[in-house]
Protein backbone atom coordinates (compact mmCIF):
# COMPACT_ATOMS: atom_id res chain seq x y z
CA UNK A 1 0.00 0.00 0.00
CA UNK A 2 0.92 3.72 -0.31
CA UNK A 3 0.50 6.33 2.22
CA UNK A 4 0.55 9.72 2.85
CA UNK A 5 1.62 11.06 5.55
CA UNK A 6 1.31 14.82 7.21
CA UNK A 7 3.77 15.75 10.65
CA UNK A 8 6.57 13.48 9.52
CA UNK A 9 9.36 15.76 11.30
CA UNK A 10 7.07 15.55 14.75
CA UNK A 11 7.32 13.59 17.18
CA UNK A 12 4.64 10.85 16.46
CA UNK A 13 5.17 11.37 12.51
CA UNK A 14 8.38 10.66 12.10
CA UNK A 15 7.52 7.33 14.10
CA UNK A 16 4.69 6.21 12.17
CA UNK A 17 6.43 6.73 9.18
CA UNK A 18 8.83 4.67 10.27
CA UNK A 19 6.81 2.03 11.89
CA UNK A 20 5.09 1.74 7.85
CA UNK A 21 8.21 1.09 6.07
CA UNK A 22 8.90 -1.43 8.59
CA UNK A 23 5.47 -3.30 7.40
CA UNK A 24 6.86 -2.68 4.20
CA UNK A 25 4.39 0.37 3.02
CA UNK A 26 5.30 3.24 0.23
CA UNK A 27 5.32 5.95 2.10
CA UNK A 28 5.39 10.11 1.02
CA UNK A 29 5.78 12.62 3.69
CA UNK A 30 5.12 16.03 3.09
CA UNK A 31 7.28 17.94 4.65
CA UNK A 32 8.34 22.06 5.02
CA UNK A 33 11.94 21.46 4.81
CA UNK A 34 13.22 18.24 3.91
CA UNK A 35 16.29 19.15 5.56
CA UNK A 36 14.89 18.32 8.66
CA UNK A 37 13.91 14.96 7.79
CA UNK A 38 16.66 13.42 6.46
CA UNK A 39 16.78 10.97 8.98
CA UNK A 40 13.51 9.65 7.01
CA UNK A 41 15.80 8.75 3.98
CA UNK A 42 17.20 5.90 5.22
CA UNK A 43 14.22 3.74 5.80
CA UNK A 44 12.90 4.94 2.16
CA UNK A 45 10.63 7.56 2.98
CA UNK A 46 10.07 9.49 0.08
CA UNK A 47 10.08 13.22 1.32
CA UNK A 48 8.12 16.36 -0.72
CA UNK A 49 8.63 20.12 0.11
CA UNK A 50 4.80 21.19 0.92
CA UNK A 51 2.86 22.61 3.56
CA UNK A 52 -0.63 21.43 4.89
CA UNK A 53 -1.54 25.24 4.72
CA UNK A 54 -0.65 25.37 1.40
CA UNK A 55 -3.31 22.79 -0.09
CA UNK A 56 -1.72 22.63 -4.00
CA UNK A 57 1.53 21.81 -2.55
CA UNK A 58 0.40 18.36 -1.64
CA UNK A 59 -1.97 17.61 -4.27
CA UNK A 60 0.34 15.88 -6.70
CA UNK A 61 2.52 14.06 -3.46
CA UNK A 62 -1.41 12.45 -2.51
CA UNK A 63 -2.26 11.63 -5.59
CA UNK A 64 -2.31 7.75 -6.14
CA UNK A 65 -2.18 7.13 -2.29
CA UNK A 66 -4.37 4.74 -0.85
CA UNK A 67 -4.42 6.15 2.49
CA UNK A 68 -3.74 9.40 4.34
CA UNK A 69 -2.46 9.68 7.97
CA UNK A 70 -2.98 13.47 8.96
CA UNK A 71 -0.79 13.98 11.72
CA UNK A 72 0.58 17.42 11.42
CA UNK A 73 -0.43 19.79 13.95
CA UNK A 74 0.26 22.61 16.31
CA UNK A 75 0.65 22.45 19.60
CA UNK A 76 2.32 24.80 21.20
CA UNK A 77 1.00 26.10 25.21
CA UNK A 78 2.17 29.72 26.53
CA UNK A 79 3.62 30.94 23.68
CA UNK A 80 3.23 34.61 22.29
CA UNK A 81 2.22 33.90 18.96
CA UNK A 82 -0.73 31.76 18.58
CA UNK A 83 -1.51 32.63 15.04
CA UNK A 84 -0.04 28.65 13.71
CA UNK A 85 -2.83 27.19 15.38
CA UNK A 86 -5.93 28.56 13.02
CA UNK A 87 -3.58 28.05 10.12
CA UNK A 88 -2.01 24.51 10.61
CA UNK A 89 -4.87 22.90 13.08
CA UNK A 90 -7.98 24.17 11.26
CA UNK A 91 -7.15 25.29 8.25
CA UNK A 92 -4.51 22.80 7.73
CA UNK A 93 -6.88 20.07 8.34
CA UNK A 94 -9.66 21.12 5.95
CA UNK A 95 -7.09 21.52 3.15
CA UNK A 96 -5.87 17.86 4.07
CA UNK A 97 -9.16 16.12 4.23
CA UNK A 98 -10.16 18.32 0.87
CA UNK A 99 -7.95 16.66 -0.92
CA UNK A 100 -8.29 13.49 0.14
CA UNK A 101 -11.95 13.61 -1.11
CA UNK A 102 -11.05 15.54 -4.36
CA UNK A 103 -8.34 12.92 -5.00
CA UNK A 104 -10.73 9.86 -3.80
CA UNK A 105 -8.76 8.26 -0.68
CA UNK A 106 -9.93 5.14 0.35
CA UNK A 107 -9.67 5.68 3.70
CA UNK A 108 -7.77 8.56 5.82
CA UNK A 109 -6.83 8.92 9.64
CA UNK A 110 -6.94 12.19 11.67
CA UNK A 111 -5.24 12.88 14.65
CA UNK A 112 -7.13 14.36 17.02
CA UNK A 113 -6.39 14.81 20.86
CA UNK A 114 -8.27 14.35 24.65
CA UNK A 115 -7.66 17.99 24.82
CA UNK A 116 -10.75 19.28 22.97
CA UNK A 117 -12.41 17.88 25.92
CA UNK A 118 -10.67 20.27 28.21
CA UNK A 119 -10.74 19.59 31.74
CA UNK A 120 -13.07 16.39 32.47
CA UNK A 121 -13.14 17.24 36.38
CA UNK A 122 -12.06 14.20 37.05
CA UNK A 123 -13.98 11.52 34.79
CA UNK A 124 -12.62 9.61 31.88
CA UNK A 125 -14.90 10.93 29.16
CA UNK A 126 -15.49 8.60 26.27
CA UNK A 127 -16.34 9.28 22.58
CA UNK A 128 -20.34 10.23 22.98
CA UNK A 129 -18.92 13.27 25.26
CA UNK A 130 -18.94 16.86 23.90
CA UNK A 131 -17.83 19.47 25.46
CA UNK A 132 -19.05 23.10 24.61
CA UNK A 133 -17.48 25.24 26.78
CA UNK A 134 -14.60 28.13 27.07
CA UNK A 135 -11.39 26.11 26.70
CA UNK A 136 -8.38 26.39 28.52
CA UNK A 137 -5.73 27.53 25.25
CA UNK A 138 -5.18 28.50 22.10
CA UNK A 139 -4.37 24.88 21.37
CA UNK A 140 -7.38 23.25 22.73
CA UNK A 141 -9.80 25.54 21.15
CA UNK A 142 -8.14 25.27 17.66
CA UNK A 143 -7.86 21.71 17.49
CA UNK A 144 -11.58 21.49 18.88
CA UNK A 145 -12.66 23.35 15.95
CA UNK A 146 -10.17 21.51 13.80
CA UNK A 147 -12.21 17.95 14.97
CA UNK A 148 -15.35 19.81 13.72
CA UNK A 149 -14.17 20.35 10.61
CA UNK A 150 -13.46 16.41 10.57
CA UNK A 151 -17.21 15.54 11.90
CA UNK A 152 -17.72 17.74 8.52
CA UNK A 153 -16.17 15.74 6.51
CA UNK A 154 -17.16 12.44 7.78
CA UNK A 155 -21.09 13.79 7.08
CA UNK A 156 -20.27 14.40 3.53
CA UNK A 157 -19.10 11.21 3.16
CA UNK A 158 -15.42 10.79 3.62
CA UNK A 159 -13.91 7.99 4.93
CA UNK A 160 -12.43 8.71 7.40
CA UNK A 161 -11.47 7.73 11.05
CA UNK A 162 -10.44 9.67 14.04
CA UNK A 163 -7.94 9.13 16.67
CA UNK A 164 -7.92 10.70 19.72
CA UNK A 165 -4.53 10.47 22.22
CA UNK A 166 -4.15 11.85 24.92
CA UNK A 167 -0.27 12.96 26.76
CA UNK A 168 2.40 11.63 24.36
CA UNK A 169 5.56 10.39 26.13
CA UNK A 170 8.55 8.45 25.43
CA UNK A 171 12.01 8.84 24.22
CA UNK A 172 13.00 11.96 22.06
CA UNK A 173 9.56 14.36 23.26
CA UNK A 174 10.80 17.45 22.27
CA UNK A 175 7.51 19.05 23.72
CA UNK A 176 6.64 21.22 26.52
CA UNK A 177 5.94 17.75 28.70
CA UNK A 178 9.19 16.47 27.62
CA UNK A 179 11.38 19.57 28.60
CA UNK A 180 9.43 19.21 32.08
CA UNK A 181 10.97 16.18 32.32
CA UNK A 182 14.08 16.94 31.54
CA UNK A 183 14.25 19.52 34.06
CA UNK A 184 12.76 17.11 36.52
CA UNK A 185 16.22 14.75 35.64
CA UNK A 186 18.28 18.18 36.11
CA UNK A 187 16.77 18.97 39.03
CA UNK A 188 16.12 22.24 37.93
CA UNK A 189 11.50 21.66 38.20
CA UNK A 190 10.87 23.39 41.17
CA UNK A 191 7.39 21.70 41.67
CA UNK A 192 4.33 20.94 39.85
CA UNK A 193 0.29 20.81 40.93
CA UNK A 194 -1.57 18.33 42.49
CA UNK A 195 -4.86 16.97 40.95
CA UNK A 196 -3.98 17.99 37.65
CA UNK A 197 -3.81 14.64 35.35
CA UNK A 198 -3.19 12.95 32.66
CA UNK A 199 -3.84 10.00 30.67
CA UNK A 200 -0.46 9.04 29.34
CA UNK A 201 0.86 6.98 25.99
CA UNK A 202 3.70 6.10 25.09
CA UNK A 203 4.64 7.01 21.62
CA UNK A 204 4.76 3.86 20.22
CA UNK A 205 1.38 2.69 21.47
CA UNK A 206 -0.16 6.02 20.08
CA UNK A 207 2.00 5.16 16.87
CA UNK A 208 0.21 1.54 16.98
CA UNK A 209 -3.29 3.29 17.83
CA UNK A 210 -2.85 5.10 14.06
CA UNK A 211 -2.43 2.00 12.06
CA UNK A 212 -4.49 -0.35 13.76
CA UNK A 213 -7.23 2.86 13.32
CA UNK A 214 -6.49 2.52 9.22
CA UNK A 215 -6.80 -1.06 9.49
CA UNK A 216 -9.28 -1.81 11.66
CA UNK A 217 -11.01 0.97 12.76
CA UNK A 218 -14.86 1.79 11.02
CA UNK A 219 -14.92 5.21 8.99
CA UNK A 220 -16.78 8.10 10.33
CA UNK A 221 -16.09 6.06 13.79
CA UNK A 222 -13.76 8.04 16.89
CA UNK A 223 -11.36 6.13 19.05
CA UNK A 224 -9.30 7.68 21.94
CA UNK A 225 -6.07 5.95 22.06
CA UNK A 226 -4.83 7.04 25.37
CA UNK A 227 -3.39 4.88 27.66
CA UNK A 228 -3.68 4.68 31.52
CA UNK A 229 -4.42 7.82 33.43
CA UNK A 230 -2.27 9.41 36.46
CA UNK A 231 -2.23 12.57 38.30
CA UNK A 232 1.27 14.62 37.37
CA UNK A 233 2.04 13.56 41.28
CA UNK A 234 1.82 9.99 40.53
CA UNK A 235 4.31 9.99 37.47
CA UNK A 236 6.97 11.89 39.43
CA UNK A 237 6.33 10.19 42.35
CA UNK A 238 6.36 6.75 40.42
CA UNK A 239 9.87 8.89 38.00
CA UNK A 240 11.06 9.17 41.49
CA UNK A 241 11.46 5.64 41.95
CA UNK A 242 12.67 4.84 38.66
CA UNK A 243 15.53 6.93 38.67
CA UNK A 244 16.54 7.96 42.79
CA UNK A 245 15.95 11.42 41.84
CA UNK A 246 13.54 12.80 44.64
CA UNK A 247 10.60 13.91 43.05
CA UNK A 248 9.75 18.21 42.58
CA UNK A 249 7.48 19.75 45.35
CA UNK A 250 3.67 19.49 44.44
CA UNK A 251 1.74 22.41 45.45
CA UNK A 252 -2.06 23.30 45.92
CA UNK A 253 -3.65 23.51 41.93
CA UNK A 254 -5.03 27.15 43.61
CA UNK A 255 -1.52 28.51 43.49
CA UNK A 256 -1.18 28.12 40.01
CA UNK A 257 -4.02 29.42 39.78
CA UNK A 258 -3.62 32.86 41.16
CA UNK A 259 0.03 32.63 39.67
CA UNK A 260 -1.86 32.58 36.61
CA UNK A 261 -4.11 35.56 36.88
CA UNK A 262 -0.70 37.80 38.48
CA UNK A 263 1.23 36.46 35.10
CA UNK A 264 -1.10 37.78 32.77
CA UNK A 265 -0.68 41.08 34.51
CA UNK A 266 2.98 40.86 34.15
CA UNK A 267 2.50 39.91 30.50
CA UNK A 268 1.14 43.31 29.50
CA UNK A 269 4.32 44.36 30.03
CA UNK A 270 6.97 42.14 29.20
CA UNK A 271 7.26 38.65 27.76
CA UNK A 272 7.91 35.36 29.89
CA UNK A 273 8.83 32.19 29.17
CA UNK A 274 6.58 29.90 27.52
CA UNK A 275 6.48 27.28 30.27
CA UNK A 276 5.80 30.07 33.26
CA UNK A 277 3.11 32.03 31.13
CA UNK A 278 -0.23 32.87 32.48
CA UNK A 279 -1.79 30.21 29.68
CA UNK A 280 0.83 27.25 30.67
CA UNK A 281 0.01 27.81 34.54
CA UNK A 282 -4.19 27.79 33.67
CA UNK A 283 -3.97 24.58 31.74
CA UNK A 284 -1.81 22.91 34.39
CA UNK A 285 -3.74 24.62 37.46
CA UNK A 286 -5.53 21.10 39.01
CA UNK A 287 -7.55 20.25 35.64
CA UNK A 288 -7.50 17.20 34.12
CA UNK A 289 -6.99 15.52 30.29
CA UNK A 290 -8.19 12.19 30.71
CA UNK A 291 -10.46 9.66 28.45
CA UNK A 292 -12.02 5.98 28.24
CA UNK A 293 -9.75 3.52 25.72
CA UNK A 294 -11.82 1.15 25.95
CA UNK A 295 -13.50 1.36 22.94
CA UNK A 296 -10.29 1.19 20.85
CA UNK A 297 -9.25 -1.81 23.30
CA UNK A 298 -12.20 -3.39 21.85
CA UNK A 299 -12.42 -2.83 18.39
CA UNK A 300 -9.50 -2.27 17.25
CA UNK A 301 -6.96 -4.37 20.07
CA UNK A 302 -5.33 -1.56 21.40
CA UNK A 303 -3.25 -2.28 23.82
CA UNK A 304 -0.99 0.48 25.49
CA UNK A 305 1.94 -0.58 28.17
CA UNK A 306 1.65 0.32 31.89
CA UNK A 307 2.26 3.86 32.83
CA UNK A 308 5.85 2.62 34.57
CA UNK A 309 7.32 0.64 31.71
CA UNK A 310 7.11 3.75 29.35
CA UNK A 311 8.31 6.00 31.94
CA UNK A 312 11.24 3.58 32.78
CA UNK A 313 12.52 3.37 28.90
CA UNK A 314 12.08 7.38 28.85
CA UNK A 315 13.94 8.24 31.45
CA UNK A 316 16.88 6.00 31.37
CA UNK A 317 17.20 6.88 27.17
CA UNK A 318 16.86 10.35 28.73
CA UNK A 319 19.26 10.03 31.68
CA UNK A 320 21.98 8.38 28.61
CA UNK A 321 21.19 11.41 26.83
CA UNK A 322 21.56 14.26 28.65
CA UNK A 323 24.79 12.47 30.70
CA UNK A 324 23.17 12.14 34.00
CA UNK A 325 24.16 10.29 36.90
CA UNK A 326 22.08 8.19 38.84
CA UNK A 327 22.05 5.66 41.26
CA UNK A 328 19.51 3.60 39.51
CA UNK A 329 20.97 4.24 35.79
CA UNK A 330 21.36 1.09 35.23
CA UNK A 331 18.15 -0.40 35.85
């Protein structure tokens, strides 16, 4: 089979790229700069210069595919400019999906997230739930309305199925999670809020959730491909015993949360870092990403690995990395 894939230089992309010329797939990844996926050579990726907001770029790349992974997205938290998100997560997506029904696709997959949900309270929402509120960041509220534009799609007829993680971990996270912990292995993450939580994957299950999704999984059906869910306590707690390194301080989820209101005061001013921005302190202020797998378990035999076997292979390969000692290194 040939595929197409979006997001090949991100973090899950560049995986399931991978993971398809492994099952011995064609595979074309449209890419902004090919430069910065020459790693995808190797395997026999076949790499085109186009952009997903730039919907003629990747007409001819598509054309003759039999299948379309959509992964590209953006998903940046805290940061100044949040202009990327209309044009990569909604538009993006609606020049993606055009295609693919202008071109005839047989079947595509679209990444979606747990975060249009924004904060379930506490419950693991499944695929019937809808939230309709005000959500927490640019992010959430852009791939929300990116997810609509899907639900579009699928009601004109598209075939199309979509996938639904939730936090992606695992060795080489370059995102804002993955610098946290980083900093954690430094020592250098002063502390973190209870309640707030998670449900965590590691990137290969999420990887796995995409293709068994194009094989398995019914168009115009959702499937949230999470894996088990854990308060941020619990994972640095559980990090803690991993590695030996004592886990940060975890506050009250209120403190971030008037931290939150006094940074947006300071923002009017000047600019501060991404990760202590009034946006990056609401979204991790005691609320909580979490959903129900078990319709993917079901249908499509997903099966994502235990919280601490993820976390145990990410922070060792990050530990090698970054040239840390620790006493438990060589677990």
């Amino acid at each position: 089979m040939k595929y197409f894939v979006t997001g090949a230089t991100g973090f899950v992309g560049n995986k399931m790229a991978r993971l398809l010329r492994e099952k011995n797939h064609e595979v074309v990844a449209v890419v902004r700069n090919p430069d910065k996926a020459a790693d995808l050579k190797s395997p026999g990726v076949t790499l085109v210069k186009g952009d997903v907001t730039e919907k003629e770029s990747m007409r001819a790349a598509m054309k003759g595919c039999d299948g379309v992974f959509h992964i590209a997205g953006w998903y940046k938290i805290g940061v100044r400019d949040k202009t990327p998100g209309v044009k990569i997560n909604i538009d993006g997506t609606r020049n993606v999906l055009e295609l693919m029904q202008e071109l005839g696709i047989r079947k595509g997959v679209y990444t979606s997230t747990l975060a249009i949900n924004s904060d379930t309270h506490g419950k693991l929402m499944d695929e019937t739930y809808h939230f309709s509120g005000k959500h927490l960041s640019e992010y959430d509220r852009t791939k929300a309305a990116a997810h609509h534009v899907a639900d579009d799609f699928i009601k004109k007829g598209l075939p199309l199925v979509i996938v639904m993680p939730g936090l992606i971990y695992g060795p080489g996270d370059t995102s804002m999670s993955g610098d946290s912990m980083r900093d954690y292995l430094r020592k250098k993450l002063p502390m973190l809020p209870k309640q707030t939580a998670y449900s965590w994957a590691h990137v290969d299950d999420i990887v796995e959730g995409h293709w068994l999704a194009m094989e398995k999984g019914k168009p115009g059906e959702t499937y949230i491909i999470c894996g088990p869910s854990h308060t941020l306590q619990e994972a640095y707690n559980l990090s803690a015993h991993i590695t030996g390194i004592p886990a940060p301080m975890f506050v009250p989820a209120g403190m971030l949360s008037f931290s939150s209101t006094i940074a947006s005061l300071i923002e009017k001013v000047i600019p501060l870092p991404d990760l202590y921005s009034a946006e990056t302190m609401r979204v991790a202020a005691g609320h909580t990403y979490l959903g129900n797998n078990s319709k993917a378990k079901r249908e499509l035999g997903y099966n994502p690995r235990a919280l601490e076997d993820g976390l145990t292979e990410t922070l060792l390969y990050n530990i090698k990395e970054m040239g840390i000692k620790s006493k438990k290194a060589s677990i």
